[in-house]
PDB file of N, CA and C in Angstrom:
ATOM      1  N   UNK A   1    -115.868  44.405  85.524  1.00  0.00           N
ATOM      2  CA  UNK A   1    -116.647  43.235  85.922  1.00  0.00           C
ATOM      3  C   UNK A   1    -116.086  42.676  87.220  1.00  0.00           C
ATOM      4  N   UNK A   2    -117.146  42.354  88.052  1.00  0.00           N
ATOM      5  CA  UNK A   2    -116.610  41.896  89.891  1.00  0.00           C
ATOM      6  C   UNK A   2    -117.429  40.526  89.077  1.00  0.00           C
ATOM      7  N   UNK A   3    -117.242  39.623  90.612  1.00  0.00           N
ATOM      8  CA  UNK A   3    -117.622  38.640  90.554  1.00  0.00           C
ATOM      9  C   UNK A   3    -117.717  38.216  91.824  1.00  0.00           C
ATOM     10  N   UNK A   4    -118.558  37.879  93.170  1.00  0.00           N
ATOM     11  CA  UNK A   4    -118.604  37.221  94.593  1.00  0.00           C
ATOM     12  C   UNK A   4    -119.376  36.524  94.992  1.00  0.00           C
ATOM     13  N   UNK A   5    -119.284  35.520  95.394  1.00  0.00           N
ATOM     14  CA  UNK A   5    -120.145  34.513  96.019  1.00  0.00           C
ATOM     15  C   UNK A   5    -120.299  34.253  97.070  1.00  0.00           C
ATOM     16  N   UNK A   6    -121.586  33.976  97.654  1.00  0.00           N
ATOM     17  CA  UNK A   6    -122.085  34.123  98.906  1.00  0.00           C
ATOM     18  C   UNK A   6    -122.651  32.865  99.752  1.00  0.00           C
ATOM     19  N   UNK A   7    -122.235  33.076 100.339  1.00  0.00           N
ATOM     20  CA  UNK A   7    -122.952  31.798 101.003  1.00  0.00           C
ATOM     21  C   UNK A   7    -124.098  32.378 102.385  1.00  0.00           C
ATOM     22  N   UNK A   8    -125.389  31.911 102.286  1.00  0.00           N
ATOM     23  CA  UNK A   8    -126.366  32.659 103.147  1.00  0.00           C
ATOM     24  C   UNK A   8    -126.260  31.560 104.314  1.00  0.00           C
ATOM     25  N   UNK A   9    -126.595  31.907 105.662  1.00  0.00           N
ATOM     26  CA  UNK A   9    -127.208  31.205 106.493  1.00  0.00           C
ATOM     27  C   UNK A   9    -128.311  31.469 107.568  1.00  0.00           C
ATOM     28  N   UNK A  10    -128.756  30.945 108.138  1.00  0.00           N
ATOM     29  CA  UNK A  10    -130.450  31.301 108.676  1.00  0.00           C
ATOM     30  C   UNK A  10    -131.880  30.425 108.206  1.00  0.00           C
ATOM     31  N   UNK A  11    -132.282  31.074 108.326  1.00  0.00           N
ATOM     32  CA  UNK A  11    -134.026  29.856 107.931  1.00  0.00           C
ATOM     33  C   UNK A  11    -133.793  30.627 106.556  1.00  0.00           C
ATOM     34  N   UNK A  12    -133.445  30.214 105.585  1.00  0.00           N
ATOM     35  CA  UNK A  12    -133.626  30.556 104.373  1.00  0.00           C
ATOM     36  C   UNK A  12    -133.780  29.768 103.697  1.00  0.00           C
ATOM     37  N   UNK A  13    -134.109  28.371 103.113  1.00  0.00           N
ATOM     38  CA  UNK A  13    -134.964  27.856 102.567  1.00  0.00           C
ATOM     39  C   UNK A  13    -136.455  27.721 103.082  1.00  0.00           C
ATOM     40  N   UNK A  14    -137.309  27.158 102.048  1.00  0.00           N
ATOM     41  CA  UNK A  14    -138.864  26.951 101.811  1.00  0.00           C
ATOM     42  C   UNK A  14    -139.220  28.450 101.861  1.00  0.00           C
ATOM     43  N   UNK A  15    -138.760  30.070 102.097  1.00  0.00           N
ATOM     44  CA  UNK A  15    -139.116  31.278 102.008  1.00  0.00           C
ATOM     45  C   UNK A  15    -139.082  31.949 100.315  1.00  0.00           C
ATOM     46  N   UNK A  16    -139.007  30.935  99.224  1.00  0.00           N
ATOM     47  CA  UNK A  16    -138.741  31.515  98.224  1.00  0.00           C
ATOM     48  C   UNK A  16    -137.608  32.531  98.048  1.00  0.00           C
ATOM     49  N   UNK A  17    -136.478  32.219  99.095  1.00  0.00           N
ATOM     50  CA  UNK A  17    -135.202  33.021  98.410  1.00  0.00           C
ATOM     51  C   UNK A  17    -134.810  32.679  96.969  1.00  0.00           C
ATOM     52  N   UNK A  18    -134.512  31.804  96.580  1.00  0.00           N
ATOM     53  CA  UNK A  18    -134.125  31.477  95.323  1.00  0.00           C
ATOM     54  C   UNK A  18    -134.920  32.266  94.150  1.00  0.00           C
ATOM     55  N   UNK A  19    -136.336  31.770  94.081  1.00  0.00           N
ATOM     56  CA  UNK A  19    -136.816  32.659  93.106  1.00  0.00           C
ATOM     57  C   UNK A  19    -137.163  34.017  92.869  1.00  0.00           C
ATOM     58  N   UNK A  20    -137.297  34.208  94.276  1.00  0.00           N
ATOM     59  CA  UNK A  20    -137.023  36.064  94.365  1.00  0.00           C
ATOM     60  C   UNK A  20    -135.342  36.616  93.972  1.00  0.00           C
ATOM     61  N   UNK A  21    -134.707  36.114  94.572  1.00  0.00           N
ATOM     62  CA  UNK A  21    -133.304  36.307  93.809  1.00  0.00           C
ATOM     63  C   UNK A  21    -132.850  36.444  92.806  1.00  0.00           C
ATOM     64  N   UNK A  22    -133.466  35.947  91.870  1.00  0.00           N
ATOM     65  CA  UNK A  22    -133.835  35.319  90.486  1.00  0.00           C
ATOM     66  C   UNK A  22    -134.331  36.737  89.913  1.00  0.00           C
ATOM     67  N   UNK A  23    -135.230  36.787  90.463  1.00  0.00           N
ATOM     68  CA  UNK A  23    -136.075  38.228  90.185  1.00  0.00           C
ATOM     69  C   UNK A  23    -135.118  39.746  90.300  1.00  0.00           C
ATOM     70  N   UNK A  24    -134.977  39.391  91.373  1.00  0.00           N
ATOM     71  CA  UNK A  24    -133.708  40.504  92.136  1.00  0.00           C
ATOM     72  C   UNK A  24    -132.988  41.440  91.489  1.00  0.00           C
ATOM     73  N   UNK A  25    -131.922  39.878  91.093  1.00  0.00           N
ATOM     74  CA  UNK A  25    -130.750  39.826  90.393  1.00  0.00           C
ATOM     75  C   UNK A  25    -131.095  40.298  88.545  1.00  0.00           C
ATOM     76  N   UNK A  26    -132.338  39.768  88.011  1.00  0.00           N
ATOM     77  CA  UNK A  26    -132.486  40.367  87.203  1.00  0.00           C
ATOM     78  C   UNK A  26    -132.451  41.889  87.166  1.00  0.00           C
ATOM     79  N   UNK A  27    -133.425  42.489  87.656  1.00  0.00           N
ATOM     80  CA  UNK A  27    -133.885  43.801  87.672  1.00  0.00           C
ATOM     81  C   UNK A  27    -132.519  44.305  88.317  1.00  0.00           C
ATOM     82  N   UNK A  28    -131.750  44.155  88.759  1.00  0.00           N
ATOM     83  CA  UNK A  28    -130.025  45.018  89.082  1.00  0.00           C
ATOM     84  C   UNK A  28    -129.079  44.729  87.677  1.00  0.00           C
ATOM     85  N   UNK A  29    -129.826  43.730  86.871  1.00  0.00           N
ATOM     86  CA  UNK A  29    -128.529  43.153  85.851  1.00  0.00           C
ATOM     87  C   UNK A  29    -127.648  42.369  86.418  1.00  0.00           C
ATOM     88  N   UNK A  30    -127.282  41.565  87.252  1.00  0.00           N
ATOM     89  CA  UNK A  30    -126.336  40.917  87.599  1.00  0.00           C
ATOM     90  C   UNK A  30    -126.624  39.435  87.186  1.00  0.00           C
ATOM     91  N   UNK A  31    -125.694  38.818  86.806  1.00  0.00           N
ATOM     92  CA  UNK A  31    -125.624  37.577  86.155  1.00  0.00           C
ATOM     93  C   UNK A  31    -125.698  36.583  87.093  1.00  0.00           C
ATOM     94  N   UNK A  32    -125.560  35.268  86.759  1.00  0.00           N
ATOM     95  CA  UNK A  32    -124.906  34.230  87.605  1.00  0.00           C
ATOM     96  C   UNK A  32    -125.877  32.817  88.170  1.00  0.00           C
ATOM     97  N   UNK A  33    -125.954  32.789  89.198  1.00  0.00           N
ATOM     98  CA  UNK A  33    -126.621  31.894  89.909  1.00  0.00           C
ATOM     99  C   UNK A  33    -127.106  31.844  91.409  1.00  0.00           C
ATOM    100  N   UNK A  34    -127.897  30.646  91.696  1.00  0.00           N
ATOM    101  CA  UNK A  34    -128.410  30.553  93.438  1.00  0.00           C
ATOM    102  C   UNK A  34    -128.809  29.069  93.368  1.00  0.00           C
ATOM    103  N   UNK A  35    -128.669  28.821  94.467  1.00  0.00           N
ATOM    104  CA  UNK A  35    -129.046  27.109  94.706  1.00  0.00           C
ATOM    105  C   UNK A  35    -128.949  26.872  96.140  1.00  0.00           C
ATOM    106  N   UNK A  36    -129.996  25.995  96.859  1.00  0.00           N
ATOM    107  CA  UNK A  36    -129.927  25.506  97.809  1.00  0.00           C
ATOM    108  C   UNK A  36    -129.027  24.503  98.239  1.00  0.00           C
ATOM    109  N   UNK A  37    -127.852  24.434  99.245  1.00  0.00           N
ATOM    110  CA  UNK A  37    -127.540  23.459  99.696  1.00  0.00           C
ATOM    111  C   UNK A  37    -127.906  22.875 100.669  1.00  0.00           C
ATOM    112  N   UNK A  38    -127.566  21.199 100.593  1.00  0.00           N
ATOM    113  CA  UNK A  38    -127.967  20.321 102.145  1.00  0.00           C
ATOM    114  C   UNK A  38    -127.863  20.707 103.088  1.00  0.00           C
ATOM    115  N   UNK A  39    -126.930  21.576 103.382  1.00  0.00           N
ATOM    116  CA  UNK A  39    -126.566  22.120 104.919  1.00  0.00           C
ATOM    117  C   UNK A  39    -127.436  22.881 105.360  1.00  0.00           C
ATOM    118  N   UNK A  40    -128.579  23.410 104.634  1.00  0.00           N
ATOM    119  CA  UNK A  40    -129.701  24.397 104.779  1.00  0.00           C
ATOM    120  C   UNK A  40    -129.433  25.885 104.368  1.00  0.00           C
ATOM    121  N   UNK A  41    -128.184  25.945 103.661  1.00  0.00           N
ATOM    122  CA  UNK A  41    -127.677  27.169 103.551  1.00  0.00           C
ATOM    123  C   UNK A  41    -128.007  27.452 101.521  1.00  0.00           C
ATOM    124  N   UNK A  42    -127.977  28.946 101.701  1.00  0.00           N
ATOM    125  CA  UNK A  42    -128.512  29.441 100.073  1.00  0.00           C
ATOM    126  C   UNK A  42    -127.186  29.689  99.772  1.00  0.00           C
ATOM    127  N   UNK A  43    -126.370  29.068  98.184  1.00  0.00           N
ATOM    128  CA  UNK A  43    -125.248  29.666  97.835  1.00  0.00           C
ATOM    129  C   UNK A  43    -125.737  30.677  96.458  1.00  0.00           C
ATOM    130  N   UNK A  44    -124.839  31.784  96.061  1.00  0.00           N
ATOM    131  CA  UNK A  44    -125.111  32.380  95.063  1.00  0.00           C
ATOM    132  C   UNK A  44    -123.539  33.022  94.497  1.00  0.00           C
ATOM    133  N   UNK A  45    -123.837  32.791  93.045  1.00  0.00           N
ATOM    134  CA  UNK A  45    -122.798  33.726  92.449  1.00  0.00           C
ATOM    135  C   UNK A  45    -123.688  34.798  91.658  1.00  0.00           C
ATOM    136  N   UNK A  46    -122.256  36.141  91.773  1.00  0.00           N
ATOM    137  CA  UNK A  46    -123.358  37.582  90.976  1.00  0.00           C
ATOM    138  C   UNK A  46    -121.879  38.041  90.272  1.00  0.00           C
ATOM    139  N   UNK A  47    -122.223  38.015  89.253  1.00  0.00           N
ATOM    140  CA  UNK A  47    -121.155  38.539  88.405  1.00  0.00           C
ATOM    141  C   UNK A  47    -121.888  40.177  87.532  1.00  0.00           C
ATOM    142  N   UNK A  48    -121.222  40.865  87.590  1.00  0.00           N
ATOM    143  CA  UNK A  48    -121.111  41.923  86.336  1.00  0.00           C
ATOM    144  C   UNK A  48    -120.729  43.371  86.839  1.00  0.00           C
ATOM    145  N   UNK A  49    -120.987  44.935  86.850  1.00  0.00           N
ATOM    146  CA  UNK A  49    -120.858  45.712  87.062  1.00  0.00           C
ATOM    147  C   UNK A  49    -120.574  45.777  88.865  1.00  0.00           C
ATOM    148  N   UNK A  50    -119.855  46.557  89.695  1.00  0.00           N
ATOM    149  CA  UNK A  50    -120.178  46.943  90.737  1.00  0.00           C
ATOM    150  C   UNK A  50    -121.975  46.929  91.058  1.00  0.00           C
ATOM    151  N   UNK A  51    -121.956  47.665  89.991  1.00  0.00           N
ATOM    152  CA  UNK A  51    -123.281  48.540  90.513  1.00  0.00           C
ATOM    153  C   UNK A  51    -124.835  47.824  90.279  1.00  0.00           C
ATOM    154  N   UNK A  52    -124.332  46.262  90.033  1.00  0.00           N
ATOM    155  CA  UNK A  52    -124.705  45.248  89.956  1.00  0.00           C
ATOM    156  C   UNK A  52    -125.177  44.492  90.981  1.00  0.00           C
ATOM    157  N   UNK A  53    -124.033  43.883  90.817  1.00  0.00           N
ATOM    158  CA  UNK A  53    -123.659  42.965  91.488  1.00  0.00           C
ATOM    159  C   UNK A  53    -123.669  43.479  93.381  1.00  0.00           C
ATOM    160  N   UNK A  54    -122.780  44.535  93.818  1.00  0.00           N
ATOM    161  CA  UNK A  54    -123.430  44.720  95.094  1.00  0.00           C
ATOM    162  C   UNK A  54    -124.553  45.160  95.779  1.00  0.00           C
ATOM    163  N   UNK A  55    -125.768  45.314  95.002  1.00  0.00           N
ATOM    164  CA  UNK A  55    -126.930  45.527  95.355  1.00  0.00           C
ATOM    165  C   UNK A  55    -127.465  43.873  96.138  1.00  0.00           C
ATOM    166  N   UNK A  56    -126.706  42.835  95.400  1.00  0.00           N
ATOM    167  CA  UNK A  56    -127.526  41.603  95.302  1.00  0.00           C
ATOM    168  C   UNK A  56    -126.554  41.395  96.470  1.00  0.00           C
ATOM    169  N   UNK A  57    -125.616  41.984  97.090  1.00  0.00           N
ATOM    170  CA  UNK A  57    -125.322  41.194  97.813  1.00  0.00           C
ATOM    171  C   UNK A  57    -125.522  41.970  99.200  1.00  0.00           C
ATOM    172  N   UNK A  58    -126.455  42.754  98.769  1.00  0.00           N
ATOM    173  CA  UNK A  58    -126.680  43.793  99.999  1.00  0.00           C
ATOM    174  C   UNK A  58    -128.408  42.676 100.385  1.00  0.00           C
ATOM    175  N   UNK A  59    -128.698  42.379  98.991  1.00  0.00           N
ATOM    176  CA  UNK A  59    -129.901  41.853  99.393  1.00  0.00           C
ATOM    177  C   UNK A  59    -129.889  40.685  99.980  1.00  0.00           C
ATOM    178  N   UNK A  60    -129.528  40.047  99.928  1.00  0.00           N
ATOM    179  CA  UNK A  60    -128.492  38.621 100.320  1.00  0.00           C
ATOM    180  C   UNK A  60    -129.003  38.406 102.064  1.00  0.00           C
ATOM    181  N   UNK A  61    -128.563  39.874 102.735  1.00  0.00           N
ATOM    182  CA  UNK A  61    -128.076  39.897 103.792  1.00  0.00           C
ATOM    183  C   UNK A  61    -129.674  40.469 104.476  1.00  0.00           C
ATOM    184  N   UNK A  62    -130.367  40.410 103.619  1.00  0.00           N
ATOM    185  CA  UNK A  62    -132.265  40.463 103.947  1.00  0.00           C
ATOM    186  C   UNK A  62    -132.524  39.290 103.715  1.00  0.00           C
ATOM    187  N   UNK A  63    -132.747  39.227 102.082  1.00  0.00           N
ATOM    188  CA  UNK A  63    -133.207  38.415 101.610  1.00  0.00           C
ATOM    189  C   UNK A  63    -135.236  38.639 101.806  1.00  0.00           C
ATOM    190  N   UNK A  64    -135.549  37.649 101.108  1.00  0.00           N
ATOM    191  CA  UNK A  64    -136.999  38.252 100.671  1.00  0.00           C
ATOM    192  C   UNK A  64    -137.933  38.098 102.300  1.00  0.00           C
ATOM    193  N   UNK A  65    -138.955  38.405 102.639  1.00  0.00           N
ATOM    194  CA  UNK A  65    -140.048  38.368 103.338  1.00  0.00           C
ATOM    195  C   UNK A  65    -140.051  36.914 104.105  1.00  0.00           C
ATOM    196  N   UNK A  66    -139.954  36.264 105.404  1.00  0.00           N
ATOM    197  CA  UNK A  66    -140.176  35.607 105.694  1.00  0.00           C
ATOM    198  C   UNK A  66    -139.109  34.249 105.806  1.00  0.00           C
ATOM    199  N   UNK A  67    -137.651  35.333 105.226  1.00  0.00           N
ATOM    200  CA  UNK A  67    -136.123  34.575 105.641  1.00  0.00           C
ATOM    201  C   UNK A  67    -136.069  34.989 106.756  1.00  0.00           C
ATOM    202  N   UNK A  68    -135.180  34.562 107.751  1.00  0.00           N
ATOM    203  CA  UNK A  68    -134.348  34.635 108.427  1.00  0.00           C
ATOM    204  C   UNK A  68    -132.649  34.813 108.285  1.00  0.00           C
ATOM    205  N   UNK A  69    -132.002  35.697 107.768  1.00  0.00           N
ATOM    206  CA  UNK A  69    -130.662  35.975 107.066  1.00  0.00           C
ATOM    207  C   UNK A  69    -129.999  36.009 108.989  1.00  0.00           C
ATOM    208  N   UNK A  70    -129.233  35.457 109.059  1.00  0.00           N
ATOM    209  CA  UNK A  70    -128.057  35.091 110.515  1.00  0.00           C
ATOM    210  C   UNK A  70    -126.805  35.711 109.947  1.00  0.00           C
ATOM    211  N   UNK A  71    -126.328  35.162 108.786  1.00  0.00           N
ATOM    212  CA  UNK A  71    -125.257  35.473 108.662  1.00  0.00           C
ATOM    213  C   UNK A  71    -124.980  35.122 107.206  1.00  0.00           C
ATOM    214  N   UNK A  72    -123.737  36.184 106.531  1.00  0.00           N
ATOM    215  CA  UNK A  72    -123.646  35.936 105.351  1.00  0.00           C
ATOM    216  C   UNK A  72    -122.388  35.978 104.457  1.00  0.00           C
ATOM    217  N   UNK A  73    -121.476  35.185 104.286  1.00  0.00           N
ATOM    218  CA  UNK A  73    -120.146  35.304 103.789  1.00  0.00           C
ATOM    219  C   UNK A  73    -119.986  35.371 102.285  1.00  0.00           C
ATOM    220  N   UNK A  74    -119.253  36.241 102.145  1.00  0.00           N
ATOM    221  CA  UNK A  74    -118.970  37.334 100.724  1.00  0.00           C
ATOM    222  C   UNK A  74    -117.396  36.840 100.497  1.00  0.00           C
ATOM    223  N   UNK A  75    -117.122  36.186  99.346  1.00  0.00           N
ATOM    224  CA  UNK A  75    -115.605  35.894  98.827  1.00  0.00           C
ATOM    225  C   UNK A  75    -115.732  36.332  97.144  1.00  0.00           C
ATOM    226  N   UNK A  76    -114.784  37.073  97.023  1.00  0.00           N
ATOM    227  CA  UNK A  76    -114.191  37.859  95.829  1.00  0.00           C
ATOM    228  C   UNK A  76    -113.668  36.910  94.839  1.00  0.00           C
ATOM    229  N   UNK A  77    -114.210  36.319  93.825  1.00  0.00           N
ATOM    230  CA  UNK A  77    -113.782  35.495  93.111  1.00  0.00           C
ATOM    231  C   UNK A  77    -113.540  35.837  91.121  1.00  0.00           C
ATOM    232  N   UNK A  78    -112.541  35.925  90.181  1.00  0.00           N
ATOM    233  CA  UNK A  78    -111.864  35.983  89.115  1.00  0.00           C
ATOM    234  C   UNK A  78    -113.560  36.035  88.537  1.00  0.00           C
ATOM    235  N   UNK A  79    -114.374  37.278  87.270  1.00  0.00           N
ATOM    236  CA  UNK A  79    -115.576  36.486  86.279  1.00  0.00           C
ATOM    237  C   UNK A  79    -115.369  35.347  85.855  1.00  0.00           C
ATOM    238  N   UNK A  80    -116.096  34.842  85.104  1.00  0.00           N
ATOM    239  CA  UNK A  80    -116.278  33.821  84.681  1.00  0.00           C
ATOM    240  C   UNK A  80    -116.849  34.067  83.037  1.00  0.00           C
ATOM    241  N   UNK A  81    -117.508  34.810  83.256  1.00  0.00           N
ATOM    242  CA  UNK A  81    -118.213  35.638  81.722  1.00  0.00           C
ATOM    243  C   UNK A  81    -119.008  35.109  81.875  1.00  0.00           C
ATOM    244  N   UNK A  82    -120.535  35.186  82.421  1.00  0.00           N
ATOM    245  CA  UNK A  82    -121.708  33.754  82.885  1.00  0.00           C
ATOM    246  C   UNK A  82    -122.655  34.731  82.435  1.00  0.00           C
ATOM    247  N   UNK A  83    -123.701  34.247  81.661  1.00  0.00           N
ATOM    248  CA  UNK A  83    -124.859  34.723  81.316  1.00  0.00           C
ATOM    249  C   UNK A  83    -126.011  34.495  81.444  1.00  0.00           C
ATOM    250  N   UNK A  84    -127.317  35.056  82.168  1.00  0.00           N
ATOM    251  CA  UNK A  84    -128.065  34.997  82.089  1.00  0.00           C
ATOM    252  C   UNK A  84    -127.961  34.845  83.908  1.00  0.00           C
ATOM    253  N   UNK A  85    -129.262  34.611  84.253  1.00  0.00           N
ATOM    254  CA  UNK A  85    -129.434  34.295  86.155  1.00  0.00           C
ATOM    255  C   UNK A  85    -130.299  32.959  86.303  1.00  0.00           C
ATOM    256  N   UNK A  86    -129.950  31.885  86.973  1.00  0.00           N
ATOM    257  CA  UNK A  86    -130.425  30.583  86.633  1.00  0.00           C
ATOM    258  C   UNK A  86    -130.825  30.261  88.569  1.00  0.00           C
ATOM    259  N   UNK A  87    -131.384  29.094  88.488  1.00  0.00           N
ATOM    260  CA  UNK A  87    -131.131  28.141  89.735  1.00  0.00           C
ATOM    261  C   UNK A  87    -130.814  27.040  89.412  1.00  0.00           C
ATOM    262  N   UNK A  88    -129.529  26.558  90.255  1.00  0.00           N
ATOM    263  CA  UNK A  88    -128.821  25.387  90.012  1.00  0.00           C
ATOM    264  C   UNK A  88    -129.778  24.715  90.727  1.00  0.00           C
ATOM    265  N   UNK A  89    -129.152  23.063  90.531  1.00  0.00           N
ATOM    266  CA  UNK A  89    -129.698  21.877  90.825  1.00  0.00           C
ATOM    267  C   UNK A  89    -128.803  22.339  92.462  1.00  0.00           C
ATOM    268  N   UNK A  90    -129.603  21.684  93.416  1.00  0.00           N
ATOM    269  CA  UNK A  90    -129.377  21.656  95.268  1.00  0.00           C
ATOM    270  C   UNK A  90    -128.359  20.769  95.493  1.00  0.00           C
ATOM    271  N   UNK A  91    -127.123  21.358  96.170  1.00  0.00           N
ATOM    272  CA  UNK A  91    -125.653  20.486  96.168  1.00  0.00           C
ATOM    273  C   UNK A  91    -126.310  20.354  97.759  1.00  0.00           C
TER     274      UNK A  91
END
């Protein structure tokens, strides 16, 4: 089990990143979360298999139809054991 969180930047809100992610992240199996922050930036955690989890963070760095992905920072962080794929409330 990996675990990394991302922080997106670019025009990526109002493009439906979040709920495509959602989608994404299901269909790879990877756990975790996504949420918009104030700064205009998409954060996400993906926990579970490699073979998981770095698909989503390959997608990250697209992201769906009508993002703009600039740039995208990847930090290696301890599981958590998190289940299921949610959207948080917007920090």
């Amino acid at each position: 089990m990996i675990r990394r969180r991302v922080l997106v930047r670019g025009a990526v809100q109002g493009v439906f990143f979040r709920r495509t992610c959602v989608r994404e992240a299901e269909s790879c199996g990877a756990v975790g979360w996504v949420r918009n922050r104030l700064d205009g930036t998409v954060e996400a955690v993906f926990e579970g298999p490699e073979g998981a989890v770095e698909p989503m963070v390959a997608w990250c760095r697209r992201g769906p139809p009508g993002a703009l992905v600039e740039r995208v920072d990847v930090r290696d962080e301890p599981p958590e054991g998190l289940s299921g794929f949610v959207v948080r409330r917007d920090v």
